[in-house]
PDB file of N, CA and C in Angstrom:
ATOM      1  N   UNK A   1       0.834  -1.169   0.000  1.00  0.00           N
ATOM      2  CA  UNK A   1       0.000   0.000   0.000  1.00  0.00           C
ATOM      3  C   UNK A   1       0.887   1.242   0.000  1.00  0.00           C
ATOM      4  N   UNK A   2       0.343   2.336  -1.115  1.00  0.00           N
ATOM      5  CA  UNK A   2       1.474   3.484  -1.051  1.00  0.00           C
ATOM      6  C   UNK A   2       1.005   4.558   0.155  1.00  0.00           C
ATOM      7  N   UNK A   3       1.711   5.201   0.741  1.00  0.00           N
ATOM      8  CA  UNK A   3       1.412   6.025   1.695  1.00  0.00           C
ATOM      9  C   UNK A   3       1.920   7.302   1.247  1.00  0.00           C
ATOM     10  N   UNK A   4       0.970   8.313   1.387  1.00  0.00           N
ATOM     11  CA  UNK A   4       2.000  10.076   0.887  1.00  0.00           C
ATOM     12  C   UNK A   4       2.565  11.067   2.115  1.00  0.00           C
ATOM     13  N   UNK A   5       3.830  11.266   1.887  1.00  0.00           N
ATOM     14  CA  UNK A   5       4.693  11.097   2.783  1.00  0.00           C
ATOM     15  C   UNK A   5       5.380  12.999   2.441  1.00  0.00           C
ATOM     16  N   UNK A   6       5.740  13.641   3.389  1.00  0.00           N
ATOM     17  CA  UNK A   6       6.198  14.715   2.953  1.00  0.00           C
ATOM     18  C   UNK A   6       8.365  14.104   2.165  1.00  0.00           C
ATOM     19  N   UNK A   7       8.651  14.285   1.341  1.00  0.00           N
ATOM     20  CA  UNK A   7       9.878  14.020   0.896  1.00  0.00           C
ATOM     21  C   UNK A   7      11.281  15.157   1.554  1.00  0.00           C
ATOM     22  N   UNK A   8      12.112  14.728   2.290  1.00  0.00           N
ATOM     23  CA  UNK A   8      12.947  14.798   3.102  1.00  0.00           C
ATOM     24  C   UNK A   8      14.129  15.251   2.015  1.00  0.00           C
ATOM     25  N   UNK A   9      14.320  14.250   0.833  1.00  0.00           N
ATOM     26  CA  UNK A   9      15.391  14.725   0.004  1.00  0.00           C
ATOM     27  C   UNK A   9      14.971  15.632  -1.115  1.00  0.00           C
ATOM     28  N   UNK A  10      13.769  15.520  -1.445  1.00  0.00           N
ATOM     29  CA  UNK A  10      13.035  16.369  -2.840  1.00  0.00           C
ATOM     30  C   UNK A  10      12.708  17.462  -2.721  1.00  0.00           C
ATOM     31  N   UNK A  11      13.470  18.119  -2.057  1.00  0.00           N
ATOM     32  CA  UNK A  11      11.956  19.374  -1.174  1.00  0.00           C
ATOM     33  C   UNK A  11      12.631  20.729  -1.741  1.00  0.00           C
ATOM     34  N   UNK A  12      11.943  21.691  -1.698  1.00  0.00           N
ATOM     35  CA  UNK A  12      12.207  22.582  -2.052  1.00  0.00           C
ATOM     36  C   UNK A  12      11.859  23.790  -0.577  1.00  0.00           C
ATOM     37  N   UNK A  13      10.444  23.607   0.068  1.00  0.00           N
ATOM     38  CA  UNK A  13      10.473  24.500   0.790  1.00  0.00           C
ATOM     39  C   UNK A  13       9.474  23.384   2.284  1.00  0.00           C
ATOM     40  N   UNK A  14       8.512  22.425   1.616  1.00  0.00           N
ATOM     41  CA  UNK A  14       8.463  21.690   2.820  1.00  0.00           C
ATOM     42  C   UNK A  14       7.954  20.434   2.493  1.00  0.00           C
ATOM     43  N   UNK A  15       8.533  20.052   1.149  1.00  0.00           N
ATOM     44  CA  UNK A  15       8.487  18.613   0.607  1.00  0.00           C
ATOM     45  C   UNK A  15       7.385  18.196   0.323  1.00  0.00           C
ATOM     46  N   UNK A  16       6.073  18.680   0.217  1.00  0.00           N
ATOM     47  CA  UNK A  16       4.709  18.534   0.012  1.00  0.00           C
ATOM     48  C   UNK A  16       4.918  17.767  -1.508  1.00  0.00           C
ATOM     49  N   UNK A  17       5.149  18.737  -2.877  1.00  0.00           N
ATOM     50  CA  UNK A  17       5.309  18.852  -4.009  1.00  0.00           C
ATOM     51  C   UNK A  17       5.986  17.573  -4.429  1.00  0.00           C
ATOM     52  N   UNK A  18       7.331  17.511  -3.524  1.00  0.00           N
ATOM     53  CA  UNK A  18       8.364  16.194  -4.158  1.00  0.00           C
ATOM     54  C   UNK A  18       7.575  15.184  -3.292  1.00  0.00           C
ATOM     55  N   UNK A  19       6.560  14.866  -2.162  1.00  0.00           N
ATOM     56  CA  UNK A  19       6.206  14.159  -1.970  1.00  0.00           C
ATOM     57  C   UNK A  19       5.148  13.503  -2.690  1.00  0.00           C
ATOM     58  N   UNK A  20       4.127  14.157  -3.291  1.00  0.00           N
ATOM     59  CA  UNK A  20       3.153  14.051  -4.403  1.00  0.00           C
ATOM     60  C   UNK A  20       3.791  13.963  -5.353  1.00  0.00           C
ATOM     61  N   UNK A  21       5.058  14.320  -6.482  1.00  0.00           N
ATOM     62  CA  UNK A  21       5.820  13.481  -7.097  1.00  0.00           C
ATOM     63  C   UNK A  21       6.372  12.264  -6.895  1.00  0.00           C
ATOM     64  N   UNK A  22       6.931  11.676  -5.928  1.00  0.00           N
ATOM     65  CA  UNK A  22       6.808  10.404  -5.650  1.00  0.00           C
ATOM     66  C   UNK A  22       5.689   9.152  -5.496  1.00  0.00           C
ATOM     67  N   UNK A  23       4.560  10.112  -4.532  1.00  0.00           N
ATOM     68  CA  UNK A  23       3.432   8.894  -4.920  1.00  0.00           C
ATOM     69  C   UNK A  23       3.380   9.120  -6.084  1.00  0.00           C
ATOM     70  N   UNK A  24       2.703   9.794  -7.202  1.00  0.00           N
ATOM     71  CA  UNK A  24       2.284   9.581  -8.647  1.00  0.00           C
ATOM     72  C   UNK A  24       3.219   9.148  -9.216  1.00  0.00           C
ATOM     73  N   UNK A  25       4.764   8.974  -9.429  1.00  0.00           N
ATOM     74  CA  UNK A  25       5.685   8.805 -10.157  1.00  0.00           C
ATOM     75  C   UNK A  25       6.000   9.864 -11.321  1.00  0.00           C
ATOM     76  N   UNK A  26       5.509  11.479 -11.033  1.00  0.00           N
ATOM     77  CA  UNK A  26       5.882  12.385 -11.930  1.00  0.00           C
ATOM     78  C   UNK A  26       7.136  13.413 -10.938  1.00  0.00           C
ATOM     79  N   UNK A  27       7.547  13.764 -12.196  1.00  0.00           N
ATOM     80  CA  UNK A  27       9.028  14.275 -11.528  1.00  0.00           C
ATOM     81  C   UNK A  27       8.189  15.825 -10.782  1.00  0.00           C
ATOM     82  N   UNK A  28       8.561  16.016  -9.703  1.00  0.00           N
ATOM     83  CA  UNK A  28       8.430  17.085  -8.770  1.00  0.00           C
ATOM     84  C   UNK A  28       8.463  18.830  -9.495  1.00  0.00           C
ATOM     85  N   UNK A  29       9.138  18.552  -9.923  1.00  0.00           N
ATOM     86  CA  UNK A  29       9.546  20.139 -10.812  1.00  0.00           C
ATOM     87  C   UNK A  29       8.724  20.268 -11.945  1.00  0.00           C
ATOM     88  N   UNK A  30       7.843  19.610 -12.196  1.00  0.00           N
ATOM     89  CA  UNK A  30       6.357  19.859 -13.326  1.00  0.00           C
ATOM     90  C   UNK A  30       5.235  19.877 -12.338  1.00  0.00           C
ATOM     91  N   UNK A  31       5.197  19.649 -10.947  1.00  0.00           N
ATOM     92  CA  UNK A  31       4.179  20.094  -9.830  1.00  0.00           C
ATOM     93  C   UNK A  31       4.693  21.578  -9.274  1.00  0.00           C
ATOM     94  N   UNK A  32       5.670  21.209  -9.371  1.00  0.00           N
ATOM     95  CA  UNK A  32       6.197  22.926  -9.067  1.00  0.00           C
ATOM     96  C   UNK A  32       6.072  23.878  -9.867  1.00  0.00           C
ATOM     97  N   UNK A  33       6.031  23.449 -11.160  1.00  0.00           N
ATOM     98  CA  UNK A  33       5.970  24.873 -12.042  1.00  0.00           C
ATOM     99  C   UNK A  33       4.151  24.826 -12.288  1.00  0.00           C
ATOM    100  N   UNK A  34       3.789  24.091 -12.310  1.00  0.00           N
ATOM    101  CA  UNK A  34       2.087  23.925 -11.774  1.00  0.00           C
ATOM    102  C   UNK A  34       1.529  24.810 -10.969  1.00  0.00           C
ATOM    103  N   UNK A  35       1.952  24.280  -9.757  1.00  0.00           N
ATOM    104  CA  UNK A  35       1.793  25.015  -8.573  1.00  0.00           C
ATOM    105  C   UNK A  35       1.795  26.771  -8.791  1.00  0.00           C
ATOM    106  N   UNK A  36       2.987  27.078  -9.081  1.00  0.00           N
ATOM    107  CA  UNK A  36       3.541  28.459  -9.570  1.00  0.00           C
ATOM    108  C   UNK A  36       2.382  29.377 -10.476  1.00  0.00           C
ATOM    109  N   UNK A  37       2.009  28.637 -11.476  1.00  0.00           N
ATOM    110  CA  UNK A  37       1.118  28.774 -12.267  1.00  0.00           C
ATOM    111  C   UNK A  37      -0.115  28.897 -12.179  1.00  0.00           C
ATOM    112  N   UNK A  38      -0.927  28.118 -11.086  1.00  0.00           N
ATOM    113  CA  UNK A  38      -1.938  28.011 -10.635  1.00  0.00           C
ATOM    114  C   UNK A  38      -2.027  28.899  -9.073  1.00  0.00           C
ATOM    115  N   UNK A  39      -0.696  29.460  -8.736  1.00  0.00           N
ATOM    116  CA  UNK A  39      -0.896  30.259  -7.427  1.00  0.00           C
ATOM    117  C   UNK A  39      -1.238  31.739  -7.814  1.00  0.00           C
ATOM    118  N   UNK A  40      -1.329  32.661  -8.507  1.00  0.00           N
ATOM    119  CA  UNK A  40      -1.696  33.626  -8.700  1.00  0.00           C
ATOM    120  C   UNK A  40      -3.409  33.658  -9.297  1.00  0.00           C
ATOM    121  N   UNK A  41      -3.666  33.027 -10.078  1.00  0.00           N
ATOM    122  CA  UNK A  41      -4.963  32.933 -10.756  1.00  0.00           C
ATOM    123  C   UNK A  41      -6.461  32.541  -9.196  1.00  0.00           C
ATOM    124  N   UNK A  42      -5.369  31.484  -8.676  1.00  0.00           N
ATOM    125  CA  UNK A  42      -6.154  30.871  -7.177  1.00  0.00           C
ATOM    126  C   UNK A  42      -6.268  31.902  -6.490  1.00  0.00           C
ATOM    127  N   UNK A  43      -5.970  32.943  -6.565  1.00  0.00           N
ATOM    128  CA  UNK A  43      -5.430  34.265  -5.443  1.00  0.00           C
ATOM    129  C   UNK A  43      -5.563  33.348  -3.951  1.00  0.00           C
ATOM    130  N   UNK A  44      -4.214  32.862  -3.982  1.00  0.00           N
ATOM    131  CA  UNK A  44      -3.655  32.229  -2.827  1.00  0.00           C
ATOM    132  C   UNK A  44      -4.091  31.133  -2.340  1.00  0.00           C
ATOM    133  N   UNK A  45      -4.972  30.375  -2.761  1.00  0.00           N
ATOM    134  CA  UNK A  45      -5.467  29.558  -2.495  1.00  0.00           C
ATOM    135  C   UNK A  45      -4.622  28.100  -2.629  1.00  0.00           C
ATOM    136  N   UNK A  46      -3.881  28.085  -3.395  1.00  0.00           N
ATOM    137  CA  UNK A  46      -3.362  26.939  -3.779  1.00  0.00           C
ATOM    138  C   UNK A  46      -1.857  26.918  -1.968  1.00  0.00           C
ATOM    139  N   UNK A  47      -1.639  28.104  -1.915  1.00  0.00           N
ATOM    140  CA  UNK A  47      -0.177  28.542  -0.919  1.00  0.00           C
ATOM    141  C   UNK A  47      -1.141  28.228   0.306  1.00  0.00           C
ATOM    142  N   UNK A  48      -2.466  28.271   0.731  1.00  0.00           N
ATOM    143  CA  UNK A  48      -3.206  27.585   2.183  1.00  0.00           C
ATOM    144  C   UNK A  48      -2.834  26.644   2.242  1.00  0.00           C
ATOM    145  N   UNK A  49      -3.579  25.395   0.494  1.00  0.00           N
ATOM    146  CA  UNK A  49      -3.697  24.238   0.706  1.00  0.00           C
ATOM    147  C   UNK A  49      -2.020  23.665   0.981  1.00  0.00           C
ATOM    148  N   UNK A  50      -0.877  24.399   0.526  1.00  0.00           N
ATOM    149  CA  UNK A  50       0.335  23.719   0.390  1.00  0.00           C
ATOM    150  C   UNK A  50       0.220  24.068   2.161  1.00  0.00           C
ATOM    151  N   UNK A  51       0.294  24.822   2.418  1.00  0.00           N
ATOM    152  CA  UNK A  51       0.681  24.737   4.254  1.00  0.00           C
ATOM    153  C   UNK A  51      -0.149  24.029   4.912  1.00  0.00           C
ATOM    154  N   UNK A  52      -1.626  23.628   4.749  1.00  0.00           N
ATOM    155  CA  UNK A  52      -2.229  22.990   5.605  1.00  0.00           C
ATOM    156  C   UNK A  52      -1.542  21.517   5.000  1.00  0.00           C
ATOM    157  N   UNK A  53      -1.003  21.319   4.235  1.00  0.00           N
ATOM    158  CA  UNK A  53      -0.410  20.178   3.565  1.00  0.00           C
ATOM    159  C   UNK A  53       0.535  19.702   4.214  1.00  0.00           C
ATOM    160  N   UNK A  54       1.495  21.027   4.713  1.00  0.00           N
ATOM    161  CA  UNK A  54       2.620  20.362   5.778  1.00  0.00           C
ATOM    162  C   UNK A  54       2.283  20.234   6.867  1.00  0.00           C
ATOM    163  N   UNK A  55       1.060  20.390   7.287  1.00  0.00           N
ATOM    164  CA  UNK A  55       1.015  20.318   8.651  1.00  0.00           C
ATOM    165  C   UNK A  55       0.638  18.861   8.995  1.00  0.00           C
ATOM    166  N   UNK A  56      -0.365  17.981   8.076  1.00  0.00           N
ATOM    167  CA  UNK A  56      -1.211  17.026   8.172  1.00  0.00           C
ATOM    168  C   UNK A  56      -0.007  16.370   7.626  1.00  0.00           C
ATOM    169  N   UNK A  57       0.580  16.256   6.395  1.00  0.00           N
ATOM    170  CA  UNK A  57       1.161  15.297   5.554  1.00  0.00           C
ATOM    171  C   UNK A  57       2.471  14.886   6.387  1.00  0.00           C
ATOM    172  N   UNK A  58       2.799  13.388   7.179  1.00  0.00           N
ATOM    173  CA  UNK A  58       4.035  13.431   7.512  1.00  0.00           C
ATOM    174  C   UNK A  58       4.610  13.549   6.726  1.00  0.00           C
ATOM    175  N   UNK A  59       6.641  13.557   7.345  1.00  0.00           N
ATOM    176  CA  UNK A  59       7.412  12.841   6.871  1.00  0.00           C
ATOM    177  C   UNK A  59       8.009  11.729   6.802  1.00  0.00           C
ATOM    178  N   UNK A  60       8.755  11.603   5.664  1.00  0.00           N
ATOM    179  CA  UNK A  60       9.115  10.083   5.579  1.00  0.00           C
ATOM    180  C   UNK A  60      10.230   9.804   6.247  1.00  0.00           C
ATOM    181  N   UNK A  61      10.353   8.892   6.429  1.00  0.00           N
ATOM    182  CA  UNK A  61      11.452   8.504   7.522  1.00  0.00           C
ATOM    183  C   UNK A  61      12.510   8.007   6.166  1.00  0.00           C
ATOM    184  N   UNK A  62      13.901   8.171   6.575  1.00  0.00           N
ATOM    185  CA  UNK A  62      14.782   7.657   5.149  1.00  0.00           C
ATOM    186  C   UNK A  62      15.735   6.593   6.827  1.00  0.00           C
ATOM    187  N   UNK A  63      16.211   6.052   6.067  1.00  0.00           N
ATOM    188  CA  UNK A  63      17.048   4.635   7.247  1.00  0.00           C
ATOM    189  C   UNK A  63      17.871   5.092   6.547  1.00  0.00           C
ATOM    190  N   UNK A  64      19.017   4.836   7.162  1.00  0.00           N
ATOM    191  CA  UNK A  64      20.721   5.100   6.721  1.00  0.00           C
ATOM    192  C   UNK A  64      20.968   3.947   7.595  1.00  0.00           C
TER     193      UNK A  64
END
């Protein structure tokens, strides 16, 4: 079962984006320029959902 996980190595500002690139298997930086794209038109709406995103969405644990 896949679980969505905030991404620890992918991140840009709180891994939401590279974490939703990993579950779907699309590269992170075409959700990001998405995102970007869709944050002005949303008038901010999209920049709530990304923070209420880090708050709920863990992170992933990486093992070394």
């Amino acid at each position: 079962m896949k679980k969505l996980y905030r991404s620890t190595s992918n991140r840009m500002v709180g891994g939401v984006l590279g974490g939703i690139g990993a579950y779907f298997n699309v590269d992170a930086t075409i959700l990001r320029l998405a995102f970007i794209l869709l944050l002005i038109p949303s008038f901010m709406t999209f920049a709530v959902a990304y923070l209420i995103a880090m708050i709920i969405v863990p992170k992933d644990v990486e093992i070394y």
